[in-house]
N, C-alpha and C. Protein backbone atom coordinates (compact mmCIF):
# COMPACT_ATOMS: atom_id res chain seq x y z
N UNK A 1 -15.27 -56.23 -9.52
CA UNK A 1 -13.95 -55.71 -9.78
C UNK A 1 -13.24 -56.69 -10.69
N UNK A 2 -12.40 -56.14 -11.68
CA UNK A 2 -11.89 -57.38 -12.55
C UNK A 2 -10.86 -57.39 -12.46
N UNK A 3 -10.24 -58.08 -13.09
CA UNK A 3 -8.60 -58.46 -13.39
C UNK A 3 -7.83 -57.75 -14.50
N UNK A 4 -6.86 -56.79 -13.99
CA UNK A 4 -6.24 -56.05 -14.53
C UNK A 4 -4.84 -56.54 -14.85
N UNK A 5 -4.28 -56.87 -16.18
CA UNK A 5 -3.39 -57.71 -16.80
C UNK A 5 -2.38 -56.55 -17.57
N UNK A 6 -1.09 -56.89 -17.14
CA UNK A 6 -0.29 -56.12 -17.53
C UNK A 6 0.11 -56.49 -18.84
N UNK A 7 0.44 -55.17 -20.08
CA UNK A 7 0.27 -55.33 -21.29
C UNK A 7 2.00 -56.43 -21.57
N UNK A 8 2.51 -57.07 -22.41
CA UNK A 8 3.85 -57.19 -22.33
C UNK A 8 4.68 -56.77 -22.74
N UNK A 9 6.16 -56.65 -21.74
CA UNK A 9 7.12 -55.86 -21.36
C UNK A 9 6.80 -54.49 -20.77
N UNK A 10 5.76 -54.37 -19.78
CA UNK A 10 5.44 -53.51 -19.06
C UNK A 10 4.46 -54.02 -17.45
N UNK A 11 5.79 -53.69 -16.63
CA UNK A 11 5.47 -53.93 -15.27
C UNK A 11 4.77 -52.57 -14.53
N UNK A 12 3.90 -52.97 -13.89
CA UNK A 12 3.65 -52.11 -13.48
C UNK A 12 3.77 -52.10 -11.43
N UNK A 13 4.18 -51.19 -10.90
CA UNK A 13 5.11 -51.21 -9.81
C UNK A 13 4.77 -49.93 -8.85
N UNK A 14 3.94 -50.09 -7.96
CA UNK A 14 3.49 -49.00 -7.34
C UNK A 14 4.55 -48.73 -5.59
N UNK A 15 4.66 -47.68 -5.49
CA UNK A 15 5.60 -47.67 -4.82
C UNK A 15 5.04 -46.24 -3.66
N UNK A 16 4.69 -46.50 -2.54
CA UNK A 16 4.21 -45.70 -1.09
C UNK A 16 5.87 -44.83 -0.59
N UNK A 17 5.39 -43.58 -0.67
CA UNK A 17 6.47 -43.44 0.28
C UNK A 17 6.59 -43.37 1.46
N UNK A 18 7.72 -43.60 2.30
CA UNK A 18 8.28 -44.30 2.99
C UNK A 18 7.53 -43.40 4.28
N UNK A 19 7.03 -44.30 5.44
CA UNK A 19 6.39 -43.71 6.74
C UNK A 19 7.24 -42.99 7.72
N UNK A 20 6.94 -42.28 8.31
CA UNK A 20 7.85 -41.39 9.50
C UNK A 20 7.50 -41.89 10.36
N UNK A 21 8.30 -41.93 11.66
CA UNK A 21 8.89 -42.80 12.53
C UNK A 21 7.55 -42.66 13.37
N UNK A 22 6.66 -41.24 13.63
CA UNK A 22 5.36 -41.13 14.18
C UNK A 22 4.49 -41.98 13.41
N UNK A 23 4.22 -42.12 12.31
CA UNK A 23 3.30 -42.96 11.44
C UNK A 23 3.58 -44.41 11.82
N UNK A 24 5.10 -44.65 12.03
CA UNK A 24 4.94 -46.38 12.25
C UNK A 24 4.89 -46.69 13.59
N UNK A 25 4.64 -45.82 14.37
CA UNK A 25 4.54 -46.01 15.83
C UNK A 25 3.06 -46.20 15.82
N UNK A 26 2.41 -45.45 15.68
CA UNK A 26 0.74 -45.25 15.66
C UNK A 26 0.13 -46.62 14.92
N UNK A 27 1.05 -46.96 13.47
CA UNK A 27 0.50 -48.10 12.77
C UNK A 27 0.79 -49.13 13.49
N UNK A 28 2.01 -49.51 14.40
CA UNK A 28 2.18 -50.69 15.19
C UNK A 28 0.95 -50.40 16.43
N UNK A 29 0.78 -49.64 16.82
CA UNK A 29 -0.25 -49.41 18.01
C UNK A 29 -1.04 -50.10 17.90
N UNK A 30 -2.13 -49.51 16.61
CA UNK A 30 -3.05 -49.66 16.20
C UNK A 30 -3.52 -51.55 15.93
N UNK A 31 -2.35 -51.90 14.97
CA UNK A 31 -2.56 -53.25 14.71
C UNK A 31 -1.95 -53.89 15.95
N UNK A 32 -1.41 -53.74 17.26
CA UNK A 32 -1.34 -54.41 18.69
C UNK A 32 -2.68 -54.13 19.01
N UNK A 33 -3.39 -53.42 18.86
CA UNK A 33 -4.47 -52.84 19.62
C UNK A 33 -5.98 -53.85 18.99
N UNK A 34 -5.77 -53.82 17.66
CA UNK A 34 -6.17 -54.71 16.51
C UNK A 34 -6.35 -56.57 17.20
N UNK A 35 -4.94 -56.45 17.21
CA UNK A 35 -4.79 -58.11 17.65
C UNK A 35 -5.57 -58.20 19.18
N UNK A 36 -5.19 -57.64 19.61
CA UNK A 36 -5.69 -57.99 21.14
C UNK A 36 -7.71 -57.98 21.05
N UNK A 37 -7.86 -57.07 20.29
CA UNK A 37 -9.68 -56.76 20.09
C UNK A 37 -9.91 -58.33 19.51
N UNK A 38 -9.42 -58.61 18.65
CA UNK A 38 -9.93 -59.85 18.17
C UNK A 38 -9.37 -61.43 18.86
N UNK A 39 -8.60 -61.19 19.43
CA UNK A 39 -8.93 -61.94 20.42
C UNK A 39 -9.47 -62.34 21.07
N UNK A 40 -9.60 -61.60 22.21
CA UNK A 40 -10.82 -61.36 23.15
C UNK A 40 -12.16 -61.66 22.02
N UNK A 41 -12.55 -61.36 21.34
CA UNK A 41 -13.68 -61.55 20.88
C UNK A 41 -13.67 -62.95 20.51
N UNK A 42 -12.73 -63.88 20.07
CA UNK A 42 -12.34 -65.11 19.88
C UNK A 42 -12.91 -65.71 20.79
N UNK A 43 -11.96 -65.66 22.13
CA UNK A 43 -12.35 -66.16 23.28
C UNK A 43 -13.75 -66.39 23.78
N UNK A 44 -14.65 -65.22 23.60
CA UNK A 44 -15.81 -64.85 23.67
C UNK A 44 -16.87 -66.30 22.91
N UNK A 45 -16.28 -66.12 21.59
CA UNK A 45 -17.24 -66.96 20.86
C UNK A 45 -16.65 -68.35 20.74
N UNK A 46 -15.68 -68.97 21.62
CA UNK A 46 -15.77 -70.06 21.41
C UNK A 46 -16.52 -71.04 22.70
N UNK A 47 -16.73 -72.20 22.00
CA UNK A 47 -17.98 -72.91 23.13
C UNK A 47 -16.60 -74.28 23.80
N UNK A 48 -16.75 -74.23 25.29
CA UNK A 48 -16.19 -75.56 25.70
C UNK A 48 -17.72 -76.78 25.44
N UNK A 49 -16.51 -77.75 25.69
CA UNK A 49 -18.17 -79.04 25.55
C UNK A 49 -17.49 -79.77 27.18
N UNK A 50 -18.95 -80.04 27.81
CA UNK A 50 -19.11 -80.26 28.73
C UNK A 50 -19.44 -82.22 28.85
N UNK A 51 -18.74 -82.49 29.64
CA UNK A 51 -19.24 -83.98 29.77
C UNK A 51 -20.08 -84.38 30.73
N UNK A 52 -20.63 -85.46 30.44
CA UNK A 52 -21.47 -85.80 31.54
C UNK A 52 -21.48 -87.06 31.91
């Protein structure tokens, strides 16, 4: 994929429209739901060290 360079005096400015109140409920869900999965999997893969 390359690098796409804007010509000059031309910005280029992309603009989403705006989410409904169901869409940002589901998107916060999702990325709570997100955080917590990778967590736990964190936890999972990390090693204590044991003394002896």
């Amino acid at each position: 994929m390359g690098l796409i360079k804007e010509p000059e005096g031309v910005d280029f400015v992309i603009q989403s429209k705006p989410l409904s109140e169901k869409q940002q409920k589901e998107l916060s869900e999702f990325i709570a739901k997100r955080k917590l999965e990778i967590k736990k999997k964190d936890k999972k893969s990390t090693y204590s060290q044991q003394t002896v």
